[in-house]
PDB file of N, CA and C in Angstrom:
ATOM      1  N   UNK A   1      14.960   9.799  -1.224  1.00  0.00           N
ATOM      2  CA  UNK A   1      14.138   9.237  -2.278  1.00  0.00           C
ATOM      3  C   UNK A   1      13.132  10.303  -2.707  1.00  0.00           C
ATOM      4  N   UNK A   2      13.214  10.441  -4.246  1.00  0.00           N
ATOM      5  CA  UNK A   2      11.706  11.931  -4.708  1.00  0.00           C
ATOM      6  C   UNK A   2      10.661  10.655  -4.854  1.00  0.00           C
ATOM      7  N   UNK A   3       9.879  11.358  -5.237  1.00  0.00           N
ATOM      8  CA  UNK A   3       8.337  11.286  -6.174  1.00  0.00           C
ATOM      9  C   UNK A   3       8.259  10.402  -7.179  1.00  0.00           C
ATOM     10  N   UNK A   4       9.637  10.330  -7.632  1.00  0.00           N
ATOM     11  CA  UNK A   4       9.442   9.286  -8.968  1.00  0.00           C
ATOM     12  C   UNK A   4      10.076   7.882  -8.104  1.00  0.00           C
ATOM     13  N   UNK A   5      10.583   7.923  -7.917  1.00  0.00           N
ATOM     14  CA  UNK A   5      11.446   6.737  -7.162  1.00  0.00           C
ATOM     15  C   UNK A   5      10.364   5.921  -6.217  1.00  0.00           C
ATOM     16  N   UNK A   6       9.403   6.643  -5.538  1.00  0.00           N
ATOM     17  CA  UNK A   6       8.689   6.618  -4.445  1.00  0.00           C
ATOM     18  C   UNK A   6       7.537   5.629  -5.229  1.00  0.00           C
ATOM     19  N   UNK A   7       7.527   6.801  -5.711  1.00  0.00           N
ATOM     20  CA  UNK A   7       5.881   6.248  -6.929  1.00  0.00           C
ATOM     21  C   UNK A   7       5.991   5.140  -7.594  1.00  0.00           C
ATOM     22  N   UNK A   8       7.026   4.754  -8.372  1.00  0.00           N
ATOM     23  CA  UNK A   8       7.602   3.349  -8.794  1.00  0.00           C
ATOM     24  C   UNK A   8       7.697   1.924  -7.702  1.00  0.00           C
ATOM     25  N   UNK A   9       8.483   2.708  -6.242  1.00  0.00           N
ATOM     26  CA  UNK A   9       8.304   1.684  -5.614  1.00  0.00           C
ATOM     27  C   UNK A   9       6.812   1.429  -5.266  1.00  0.00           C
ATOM     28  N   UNK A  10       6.169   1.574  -4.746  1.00  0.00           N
ATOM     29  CA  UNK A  10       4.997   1.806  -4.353  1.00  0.00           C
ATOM     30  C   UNK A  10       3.383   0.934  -5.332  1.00  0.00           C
ATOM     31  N   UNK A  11       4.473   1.488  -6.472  1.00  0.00           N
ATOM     32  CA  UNK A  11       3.349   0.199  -7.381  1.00  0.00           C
ATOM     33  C   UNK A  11       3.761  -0.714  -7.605  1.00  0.00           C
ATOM     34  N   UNK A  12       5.027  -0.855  -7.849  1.00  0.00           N
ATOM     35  CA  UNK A  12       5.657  -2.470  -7.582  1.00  0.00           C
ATOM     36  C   UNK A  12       4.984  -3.103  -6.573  1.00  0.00           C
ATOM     37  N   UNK A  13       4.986  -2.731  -5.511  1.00  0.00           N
ATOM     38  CA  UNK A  13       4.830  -3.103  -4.300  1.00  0.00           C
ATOM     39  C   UNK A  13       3.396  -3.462  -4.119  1.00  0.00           C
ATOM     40  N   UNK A  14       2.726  -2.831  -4.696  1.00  0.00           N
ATOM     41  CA  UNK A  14       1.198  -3.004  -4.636  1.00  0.00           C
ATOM     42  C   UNK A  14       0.404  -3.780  -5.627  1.00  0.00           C
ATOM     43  N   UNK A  15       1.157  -4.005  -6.923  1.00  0.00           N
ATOM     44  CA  UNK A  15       1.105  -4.912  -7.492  1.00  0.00           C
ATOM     45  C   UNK A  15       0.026  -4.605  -8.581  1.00  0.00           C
ATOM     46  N   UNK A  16      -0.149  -2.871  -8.857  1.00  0.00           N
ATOM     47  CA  UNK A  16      -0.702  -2.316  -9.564  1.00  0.00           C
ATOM     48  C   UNK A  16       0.220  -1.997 -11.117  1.00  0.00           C
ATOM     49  N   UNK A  17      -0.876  -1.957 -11.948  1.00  0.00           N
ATOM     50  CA  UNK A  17      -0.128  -1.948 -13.223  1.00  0.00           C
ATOM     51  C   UNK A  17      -0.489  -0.815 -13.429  1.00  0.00           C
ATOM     52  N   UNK A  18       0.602   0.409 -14.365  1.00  0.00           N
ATOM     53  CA  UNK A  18       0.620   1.354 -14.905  1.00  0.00           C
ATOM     54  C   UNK A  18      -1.010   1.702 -14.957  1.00  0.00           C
ATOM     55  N   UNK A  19      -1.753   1.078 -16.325  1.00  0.00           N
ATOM     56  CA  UNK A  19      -2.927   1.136 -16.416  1.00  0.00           C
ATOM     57  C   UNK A  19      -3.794   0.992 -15.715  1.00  0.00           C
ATOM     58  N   UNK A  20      -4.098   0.460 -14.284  1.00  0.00           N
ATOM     59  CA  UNK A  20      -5.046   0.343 -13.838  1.00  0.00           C
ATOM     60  C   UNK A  20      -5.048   1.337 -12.410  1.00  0.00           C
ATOM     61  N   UNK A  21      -3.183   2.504 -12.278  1.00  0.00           N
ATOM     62  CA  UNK A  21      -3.597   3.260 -11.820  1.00  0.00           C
ATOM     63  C   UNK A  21      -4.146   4.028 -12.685  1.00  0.00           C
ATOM     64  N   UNK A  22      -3.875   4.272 -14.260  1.00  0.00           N
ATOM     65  CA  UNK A  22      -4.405   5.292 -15.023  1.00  0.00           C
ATOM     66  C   UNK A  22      -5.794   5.334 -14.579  1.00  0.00           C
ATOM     67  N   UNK A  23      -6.153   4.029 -15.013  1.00  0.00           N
ATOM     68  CA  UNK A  23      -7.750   3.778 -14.743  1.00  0.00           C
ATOM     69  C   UNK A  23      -8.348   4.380 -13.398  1.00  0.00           C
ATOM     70  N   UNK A  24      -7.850   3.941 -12.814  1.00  0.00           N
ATOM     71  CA  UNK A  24      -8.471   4.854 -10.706  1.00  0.00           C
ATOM     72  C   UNK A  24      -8.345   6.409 -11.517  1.00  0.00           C
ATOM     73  N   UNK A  25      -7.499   6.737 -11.895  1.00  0.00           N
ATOM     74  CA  UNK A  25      -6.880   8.195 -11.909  1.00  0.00           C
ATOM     75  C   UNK A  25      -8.023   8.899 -13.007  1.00  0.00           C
ATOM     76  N   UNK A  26      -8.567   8.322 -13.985  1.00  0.00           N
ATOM     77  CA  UNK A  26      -9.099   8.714 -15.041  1.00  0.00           C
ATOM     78  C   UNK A  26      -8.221   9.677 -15.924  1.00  0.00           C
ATOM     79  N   UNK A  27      -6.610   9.341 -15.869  1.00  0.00           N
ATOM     80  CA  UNK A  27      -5.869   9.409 -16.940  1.00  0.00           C
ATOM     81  C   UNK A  27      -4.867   8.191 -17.826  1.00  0.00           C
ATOM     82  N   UNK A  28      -4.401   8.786 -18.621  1.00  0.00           N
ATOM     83  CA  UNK A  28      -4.038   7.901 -19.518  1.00  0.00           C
ATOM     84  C   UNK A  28      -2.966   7.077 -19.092  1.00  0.00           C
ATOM     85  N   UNK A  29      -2.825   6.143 -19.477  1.00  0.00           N
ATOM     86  CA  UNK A  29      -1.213   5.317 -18.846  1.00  0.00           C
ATOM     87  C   UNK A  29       0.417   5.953 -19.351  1.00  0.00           C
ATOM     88  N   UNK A  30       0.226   6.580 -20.357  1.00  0.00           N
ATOM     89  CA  UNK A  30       1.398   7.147 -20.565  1.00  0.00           C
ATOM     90  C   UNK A  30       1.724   8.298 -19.919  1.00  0.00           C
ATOM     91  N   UNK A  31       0.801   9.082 -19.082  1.00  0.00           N
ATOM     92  CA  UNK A  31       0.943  10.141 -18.248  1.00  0.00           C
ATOM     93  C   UNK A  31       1.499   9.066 -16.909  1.00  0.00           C
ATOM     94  N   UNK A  32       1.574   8.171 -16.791  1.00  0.00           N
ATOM     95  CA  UNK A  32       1.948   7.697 -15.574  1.00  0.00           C
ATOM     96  C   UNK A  32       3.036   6.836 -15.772  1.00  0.00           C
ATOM     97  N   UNK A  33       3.336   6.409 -17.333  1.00  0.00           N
ATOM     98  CA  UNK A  33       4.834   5.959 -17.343  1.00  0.00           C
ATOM     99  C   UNK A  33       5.674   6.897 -17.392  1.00  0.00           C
ATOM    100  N   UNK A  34       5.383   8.402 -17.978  1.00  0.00           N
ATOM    101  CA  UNK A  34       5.720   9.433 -17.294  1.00  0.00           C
ATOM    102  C   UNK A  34       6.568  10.252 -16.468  1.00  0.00           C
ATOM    103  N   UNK A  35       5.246   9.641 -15.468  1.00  0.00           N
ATOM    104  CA  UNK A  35       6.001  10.240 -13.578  1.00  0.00           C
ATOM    105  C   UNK A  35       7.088   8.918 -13.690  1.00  0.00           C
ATOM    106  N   UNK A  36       7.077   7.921 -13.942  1.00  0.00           N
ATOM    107  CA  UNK A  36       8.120   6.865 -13.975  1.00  0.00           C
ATOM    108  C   UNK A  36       9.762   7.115 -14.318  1.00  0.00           C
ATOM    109  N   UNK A  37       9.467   7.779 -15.519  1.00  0.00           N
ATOM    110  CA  UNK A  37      10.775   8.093 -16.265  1.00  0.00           C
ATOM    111  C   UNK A  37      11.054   9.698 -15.855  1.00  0.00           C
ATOM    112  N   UNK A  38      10.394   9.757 -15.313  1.00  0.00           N
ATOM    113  CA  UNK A  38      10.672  11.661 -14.348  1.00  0.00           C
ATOM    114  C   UNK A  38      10.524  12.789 -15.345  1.00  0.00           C
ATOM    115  N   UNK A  39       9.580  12.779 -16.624  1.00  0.00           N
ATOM    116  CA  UNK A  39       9.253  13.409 -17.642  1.00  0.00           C
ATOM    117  C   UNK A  39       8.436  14.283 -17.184  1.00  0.00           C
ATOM    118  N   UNK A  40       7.430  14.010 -16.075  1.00  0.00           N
ATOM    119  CA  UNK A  40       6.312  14.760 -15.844  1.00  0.00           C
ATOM    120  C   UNK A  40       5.774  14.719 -14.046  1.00  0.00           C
ATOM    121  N   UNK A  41       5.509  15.428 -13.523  1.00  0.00           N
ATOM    122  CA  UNK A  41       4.941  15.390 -12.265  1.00  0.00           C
ATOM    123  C   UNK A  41       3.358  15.668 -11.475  1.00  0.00           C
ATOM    124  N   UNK A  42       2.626  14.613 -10.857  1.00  0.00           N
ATOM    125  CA  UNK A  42       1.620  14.982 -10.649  1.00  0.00           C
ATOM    126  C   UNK A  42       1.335  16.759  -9.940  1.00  0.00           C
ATOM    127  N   UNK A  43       0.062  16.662  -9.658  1.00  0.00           N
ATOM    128  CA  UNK A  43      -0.229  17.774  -8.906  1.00  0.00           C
ATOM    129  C   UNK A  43      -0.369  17.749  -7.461  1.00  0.00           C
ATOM    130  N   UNK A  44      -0.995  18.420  -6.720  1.00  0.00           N
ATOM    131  CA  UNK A  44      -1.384  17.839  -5.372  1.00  0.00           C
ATOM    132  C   UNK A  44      -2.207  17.432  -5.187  1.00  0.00           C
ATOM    133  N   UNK A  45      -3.260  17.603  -5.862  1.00  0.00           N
ATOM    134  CA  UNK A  45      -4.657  17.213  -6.343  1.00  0.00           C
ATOM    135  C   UNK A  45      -4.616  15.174  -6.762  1.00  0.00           C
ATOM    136  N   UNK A  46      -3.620  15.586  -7.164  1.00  0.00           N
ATOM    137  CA  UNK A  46      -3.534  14.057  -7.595  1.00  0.00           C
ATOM    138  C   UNK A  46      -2.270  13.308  -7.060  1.00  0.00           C
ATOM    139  N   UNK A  47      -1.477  13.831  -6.548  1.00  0.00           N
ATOM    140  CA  UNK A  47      -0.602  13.294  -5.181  1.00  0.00           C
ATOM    141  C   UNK A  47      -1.525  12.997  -3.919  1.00  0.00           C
ATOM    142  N   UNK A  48      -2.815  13.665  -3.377  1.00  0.00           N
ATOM    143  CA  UNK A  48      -3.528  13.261  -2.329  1.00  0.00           C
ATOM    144  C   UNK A  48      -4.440  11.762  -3.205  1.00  0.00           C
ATOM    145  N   UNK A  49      -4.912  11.419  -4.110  1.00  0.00           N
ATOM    146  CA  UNK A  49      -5.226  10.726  -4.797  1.00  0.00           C
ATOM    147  C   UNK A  49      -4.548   9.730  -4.819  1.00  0.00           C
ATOM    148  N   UNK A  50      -3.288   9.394  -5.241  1.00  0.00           N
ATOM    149  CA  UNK A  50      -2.056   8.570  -5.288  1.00  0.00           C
ATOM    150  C   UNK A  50      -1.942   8.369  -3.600  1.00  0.00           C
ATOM    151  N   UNK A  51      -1.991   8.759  -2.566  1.00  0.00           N
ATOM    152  CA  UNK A  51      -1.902   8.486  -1.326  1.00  0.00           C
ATOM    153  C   UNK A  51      -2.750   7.869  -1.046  1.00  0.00           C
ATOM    154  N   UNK A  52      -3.363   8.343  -1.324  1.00  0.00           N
ATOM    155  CA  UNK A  52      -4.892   7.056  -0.953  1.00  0.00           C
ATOM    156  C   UNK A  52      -5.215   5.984  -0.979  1.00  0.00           C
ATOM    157  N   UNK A  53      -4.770   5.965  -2.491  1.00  0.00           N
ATOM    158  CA  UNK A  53      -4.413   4.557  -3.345  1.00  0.00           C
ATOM    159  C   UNK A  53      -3.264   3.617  -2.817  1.00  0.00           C
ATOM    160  N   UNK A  54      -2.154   4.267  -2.151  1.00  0.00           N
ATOM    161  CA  UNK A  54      -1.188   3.321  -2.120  1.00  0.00           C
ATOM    162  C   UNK A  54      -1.662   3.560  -0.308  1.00  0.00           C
ATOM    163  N   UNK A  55      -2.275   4.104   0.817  1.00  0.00           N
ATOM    164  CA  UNK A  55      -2.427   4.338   1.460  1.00  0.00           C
ATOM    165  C   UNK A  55      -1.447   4.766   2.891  1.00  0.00           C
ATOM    166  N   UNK A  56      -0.389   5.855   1.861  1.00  0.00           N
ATOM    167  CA  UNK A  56       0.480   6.196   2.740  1.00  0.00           C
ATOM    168  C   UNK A  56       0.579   7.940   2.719  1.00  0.00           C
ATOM    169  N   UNK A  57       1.068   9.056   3.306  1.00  0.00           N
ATOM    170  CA  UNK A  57       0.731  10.285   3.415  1.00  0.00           C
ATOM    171  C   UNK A  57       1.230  11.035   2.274  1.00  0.00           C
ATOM    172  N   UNK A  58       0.986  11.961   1.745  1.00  0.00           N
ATOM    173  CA  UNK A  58       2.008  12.521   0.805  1.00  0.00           C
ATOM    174  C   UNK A  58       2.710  12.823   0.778  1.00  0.00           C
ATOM    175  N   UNK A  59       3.345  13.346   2.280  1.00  0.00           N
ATOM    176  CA  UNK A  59       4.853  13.414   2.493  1.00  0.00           C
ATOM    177  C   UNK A  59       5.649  12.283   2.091  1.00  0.00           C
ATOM    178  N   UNK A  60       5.315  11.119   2.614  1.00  0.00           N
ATOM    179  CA  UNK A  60       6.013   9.657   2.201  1.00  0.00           C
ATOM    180  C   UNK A  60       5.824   9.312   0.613  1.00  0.00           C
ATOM    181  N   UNK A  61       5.050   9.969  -0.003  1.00  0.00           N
ATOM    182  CA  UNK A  61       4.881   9.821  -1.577  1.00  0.00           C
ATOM    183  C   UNK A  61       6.271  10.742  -2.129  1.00  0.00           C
ATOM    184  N   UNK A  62       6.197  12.031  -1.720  1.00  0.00           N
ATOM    185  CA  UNK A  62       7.086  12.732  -1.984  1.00  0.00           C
ATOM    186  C   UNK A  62       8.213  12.457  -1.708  1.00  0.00           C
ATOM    187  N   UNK A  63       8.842  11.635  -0.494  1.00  0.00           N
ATOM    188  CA  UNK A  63       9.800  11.796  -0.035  1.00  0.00           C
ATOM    189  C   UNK A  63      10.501  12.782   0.760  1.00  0.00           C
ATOM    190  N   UNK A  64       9.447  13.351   1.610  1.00  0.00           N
ATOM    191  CA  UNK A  64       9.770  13.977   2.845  1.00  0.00           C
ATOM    192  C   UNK A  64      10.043  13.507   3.919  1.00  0.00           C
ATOM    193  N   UNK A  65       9.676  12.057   3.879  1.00  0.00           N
ATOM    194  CA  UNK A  65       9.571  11.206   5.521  1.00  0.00           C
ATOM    195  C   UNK A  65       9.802   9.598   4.566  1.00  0.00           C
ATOM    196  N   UNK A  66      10.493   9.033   5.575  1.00  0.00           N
ATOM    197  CA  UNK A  66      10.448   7.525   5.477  1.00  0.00           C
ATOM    198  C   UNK A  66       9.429   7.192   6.241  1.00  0.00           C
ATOM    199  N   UNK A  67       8.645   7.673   7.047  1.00  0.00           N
ATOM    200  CA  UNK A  67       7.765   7.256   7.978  1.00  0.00           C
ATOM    201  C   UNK A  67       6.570   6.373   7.048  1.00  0.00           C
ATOM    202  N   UNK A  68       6.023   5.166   7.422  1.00  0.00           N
ATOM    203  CA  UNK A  68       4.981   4.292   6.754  1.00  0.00           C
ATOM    204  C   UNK A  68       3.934   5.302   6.498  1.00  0.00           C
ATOM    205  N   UNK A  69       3.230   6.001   7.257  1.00  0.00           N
ATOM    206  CA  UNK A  69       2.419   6.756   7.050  1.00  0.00           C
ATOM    207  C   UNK A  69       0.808   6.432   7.620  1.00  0.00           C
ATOM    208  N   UNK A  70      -0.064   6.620   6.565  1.00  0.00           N
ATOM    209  CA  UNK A  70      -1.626   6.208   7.130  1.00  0.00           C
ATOM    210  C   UNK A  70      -1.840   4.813   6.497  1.00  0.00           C
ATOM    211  N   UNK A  71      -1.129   3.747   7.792  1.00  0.00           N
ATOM    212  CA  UNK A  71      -1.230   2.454   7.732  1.00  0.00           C
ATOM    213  C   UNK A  71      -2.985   2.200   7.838  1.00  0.00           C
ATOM    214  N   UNK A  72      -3.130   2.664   8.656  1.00  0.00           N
ATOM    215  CA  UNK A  72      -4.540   2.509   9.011  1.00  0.00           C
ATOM    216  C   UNK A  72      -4.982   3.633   9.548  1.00  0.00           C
ATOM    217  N   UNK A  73      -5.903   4.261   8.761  1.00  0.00           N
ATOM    218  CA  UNK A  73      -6.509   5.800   9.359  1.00  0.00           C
ATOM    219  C   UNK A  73      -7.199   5.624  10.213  1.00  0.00           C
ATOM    220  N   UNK A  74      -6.960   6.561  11.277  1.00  0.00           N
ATOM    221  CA  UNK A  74      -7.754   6.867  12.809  1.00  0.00           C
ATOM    222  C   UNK A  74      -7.014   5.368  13.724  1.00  0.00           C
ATOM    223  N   UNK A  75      -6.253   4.775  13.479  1.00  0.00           N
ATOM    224  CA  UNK A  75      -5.820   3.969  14.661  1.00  0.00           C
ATOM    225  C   UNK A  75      -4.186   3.740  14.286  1.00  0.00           C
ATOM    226  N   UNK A  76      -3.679   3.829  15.767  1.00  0.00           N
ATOM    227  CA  UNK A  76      -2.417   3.956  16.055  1.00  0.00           C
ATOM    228  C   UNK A  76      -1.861   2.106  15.675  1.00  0.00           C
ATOM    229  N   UNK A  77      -1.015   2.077  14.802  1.00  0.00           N
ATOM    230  CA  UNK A  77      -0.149   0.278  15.147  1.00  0.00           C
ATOM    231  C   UNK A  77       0.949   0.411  15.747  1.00  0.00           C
ATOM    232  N   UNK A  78       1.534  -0.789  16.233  1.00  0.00           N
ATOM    233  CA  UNK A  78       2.553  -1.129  17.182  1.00  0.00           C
ATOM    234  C   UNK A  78       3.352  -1.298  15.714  1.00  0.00           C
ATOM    235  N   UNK A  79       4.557  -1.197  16.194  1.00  0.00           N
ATOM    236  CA  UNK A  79       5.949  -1.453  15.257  1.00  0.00           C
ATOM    237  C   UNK A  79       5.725  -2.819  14.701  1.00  0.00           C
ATOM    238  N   UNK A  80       5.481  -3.648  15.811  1.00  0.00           N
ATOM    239  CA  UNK A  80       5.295  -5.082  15.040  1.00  0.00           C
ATOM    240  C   UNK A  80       4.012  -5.125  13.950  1.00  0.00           C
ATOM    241  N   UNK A  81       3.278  -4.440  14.036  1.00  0.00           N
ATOM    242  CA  UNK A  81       1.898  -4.426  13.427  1.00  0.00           C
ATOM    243  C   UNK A  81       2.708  -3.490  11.840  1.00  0.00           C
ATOM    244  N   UNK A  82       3.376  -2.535  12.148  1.00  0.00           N
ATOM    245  CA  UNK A  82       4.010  -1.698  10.813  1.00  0.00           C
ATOM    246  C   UNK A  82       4.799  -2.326  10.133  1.00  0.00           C
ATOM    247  N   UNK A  83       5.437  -3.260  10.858  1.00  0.00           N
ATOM    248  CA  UNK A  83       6.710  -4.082  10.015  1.00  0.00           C
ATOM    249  C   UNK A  83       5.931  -5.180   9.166  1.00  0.00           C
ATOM    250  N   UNK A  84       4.797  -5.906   9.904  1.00  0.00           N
ATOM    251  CA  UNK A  84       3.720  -6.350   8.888  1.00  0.00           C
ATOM    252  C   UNK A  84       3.352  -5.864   7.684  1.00  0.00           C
ATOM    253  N   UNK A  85       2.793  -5.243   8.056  1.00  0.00           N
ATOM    254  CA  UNK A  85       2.513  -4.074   6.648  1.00  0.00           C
ATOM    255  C   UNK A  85       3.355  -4.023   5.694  1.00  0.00           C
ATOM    256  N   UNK A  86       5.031  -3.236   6.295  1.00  0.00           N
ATOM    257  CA  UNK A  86       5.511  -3.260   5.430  1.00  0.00           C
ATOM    258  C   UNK A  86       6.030  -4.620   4.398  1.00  0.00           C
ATOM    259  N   UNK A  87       6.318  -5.566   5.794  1.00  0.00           N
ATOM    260  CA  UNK A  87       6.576  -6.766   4.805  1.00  0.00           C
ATOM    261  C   UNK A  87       5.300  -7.327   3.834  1.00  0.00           C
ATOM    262  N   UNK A  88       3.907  -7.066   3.797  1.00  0.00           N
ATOM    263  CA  UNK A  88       2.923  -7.274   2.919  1.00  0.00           C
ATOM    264  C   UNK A  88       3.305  -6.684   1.445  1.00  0.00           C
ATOM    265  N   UNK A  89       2.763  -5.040   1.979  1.00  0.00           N
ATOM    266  CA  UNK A  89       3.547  -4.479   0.889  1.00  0.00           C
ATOM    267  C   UNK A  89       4.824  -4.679   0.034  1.00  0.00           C
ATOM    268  N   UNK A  90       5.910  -5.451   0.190  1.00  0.00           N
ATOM    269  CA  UNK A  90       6.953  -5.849  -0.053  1.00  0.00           C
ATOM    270  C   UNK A  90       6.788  -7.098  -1.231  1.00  0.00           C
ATOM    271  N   UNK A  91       5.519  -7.809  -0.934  1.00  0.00           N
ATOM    272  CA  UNK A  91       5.740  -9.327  -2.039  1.00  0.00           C
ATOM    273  C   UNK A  91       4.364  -9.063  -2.551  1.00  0.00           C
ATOM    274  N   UNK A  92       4.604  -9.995  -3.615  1.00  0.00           N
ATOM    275  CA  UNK A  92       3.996  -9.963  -4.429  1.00  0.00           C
ATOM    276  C   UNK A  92       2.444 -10.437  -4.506  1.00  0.00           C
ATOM    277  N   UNK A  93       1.032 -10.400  -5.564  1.00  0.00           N
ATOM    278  CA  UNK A  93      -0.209 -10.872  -5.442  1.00  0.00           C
ATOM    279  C   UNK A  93      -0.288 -12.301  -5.186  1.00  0.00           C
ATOM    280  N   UNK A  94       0.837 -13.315  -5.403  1.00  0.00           N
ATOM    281  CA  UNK A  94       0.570 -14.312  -4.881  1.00  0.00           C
ATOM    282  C   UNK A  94       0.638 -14.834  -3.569  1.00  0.00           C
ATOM    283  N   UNK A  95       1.878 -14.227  -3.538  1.00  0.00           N
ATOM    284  CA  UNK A  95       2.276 -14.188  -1.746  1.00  0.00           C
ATOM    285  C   UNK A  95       1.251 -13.470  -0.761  1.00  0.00           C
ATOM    286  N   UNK A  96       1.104 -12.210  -1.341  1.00  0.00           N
ATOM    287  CA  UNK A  96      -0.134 -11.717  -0.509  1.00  0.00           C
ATOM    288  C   UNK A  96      -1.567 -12.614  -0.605  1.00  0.00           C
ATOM    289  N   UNK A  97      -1.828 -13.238  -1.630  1.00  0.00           N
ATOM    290  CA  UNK A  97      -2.907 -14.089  -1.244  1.00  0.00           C
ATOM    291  C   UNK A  97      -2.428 -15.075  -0.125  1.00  0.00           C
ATOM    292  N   UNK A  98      -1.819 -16.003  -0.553  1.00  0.00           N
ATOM    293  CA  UNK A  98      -0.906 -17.051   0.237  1.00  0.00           C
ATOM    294  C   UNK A  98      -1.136 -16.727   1.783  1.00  0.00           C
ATOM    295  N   UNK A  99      -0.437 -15.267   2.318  1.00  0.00           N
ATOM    296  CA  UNK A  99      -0.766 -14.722   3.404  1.00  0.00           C
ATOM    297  C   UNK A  99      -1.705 -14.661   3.704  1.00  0.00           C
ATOM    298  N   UNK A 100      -2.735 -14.152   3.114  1.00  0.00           N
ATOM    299  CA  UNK A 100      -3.290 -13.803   3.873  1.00  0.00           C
ATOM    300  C   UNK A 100      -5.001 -15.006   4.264  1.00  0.00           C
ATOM    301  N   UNK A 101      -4.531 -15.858   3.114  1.00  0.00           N
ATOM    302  CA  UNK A 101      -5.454 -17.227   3.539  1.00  0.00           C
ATOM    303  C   UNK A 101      -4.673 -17.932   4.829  1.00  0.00           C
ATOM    304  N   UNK A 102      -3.286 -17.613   5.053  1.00  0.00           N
ATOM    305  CA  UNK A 102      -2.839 -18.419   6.611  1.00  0.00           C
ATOM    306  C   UNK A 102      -3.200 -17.542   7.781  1.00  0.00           C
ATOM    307  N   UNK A 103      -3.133 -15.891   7.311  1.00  0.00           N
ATOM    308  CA  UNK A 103      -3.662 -15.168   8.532  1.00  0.00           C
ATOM    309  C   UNK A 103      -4.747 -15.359   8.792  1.00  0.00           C
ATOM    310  N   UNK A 104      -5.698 -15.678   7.719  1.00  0.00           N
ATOM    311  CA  UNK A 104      -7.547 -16.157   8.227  1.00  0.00           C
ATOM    312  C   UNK A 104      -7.691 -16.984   8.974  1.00  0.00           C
ATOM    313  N   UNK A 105      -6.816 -18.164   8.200  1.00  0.00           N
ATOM    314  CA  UNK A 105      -6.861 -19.249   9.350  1.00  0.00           C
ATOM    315  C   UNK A 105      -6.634 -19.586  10.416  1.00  0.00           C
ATOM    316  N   UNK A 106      -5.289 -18.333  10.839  1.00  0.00           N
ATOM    317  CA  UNK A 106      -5.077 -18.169  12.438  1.00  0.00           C
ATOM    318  C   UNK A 106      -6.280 -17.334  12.992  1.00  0.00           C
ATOM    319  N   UNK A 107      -6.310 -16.461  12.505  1.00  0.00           N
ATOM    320  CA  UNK A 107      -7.899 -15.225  13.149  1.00  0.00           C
ATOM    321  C   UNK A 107      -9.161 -16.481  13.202  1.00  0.00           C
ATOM    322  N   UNK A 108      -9.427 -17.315  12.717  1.00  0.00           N
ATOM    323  CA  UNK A 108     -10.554 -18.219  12.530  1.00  0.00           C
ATOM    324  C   UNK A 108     -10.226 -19.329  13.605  1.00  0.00           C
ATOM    325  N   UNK A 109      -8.655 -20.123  14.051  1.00  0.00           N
ATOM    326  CA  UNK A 109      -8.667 -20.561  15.109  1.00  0.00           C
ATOM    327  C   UNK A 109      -8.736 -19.862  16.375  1.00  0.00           C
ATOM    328  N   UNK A 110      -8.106 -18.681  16.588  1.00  0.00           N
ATOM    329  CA  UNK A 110      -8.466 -18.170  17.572  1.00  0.00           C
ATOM    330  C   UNK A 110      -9.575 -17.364  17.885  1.00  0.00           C
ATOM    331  N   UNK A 111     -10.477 -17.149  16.972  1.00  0.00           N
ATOM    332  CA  UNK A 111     -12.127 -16.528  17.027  1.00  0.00           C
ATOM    333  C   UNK A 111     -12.749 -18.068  17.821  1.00  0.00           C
ATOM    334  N   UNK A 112     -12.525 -19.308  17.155  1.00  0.00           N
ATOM    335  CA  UNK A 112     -13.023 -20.302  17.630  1.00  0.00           C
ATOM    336  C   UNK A 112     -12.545 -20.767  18.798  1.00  0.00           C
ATOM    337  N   UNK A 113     -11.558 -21.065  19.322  1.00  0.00           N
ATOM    338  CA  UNK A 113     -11.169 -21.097  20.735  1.00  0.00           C
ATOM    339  C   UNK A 113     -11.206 -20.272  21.765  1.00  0.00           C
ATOM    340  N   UNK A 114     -12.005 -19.071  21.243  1.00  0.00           N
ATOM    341  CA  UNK A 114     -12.176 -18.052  22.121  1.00  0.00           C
ATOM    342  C   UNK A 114     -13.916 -18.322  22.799  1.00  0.00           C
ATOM    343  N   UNK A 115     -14.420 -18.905  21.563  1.00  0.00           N
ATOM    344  CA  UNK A 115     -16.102 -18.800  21.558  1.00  0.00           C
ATOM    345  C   UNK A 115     -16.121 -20.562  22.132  1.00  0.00           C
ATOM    346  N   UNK A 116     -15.649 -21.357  22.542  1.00  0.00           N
ATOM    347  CA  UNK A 116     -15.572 -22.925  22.730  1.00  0.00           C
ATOM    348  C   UNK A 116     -15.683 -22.729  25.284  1.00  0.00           C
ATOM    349  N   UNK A 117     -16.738 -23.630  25.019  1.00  0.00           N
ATOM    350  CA  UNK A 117     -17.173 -23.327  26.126  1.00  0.00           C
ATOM    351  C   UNK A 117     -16.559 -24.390  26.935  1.00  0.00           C
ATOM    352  N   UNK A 118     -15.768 -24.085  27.937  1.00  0.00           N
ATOM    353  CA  UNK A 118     -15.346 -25.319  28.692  1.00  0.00           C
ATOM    354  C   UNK A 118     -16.278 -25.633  30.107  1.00  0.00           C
ATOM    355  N   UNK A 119     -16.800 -26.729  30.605  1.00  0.00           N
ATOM    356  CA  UNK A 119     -17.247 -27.046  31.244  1.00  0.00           C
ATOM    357  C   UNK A 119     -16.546 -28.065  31.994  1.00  0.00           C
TER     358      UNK A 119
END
């Protein structure tokens, strides 16, 4: 998989529109339908930028590595914790809301059954 392929998936996935990476980027949206149609290619300058944003390494932007990348900077996840991720990344802003109001609600029962004093 290159750069264009990568980059396409990646905003699908994130559920970002053309324009509102333009907007982060402080360029225009047609420079980024663009990299889409493989007309034009960022820099590195703005490939470390684009990593950030989608929060995976630039190798994995490029397509040097299938590896997930910087799931979470400075801490290591378990496979089960990456396959999360990836399945987040995978659906869409509703679903990811959806999710992630049932993951609160599990983190919120077990914050509370943790703090519940038995006598």
């Amino acid at each position: 998989m290159d750069f264009y392929d990568r980059f396409s998936e990646l905003r699908a996935e994130s559920g970002l529109t053309a324009p509102e990476i333009a907007t982060r980027l402080n360029f225009s949206k047609n420079l980024i339908y663009a990299w889409e149609h493989k007309r034009a290619q960022p820099n590195i300058e703005t490939l470390v930028k684009l990593a950030r944003i989608f929060n995976v390494t630039v190798d994995y932007l490029i397509g040097n590595t299938d590896e997930l990348g910087n799931v979470a900077p400075g801490e290591d996840l378990s496979e089960e914790e990456k396959k999360l991720v990836l399945c987040y990344r995978g659906i869409g802003k509703a679903e990811r809301l959806a999710l992630m109001t049932t993951a609160q609600s599990f983190y919120n029962q077990a914050r509370d059954s943790k703090n519940k004093v038995i006598i």
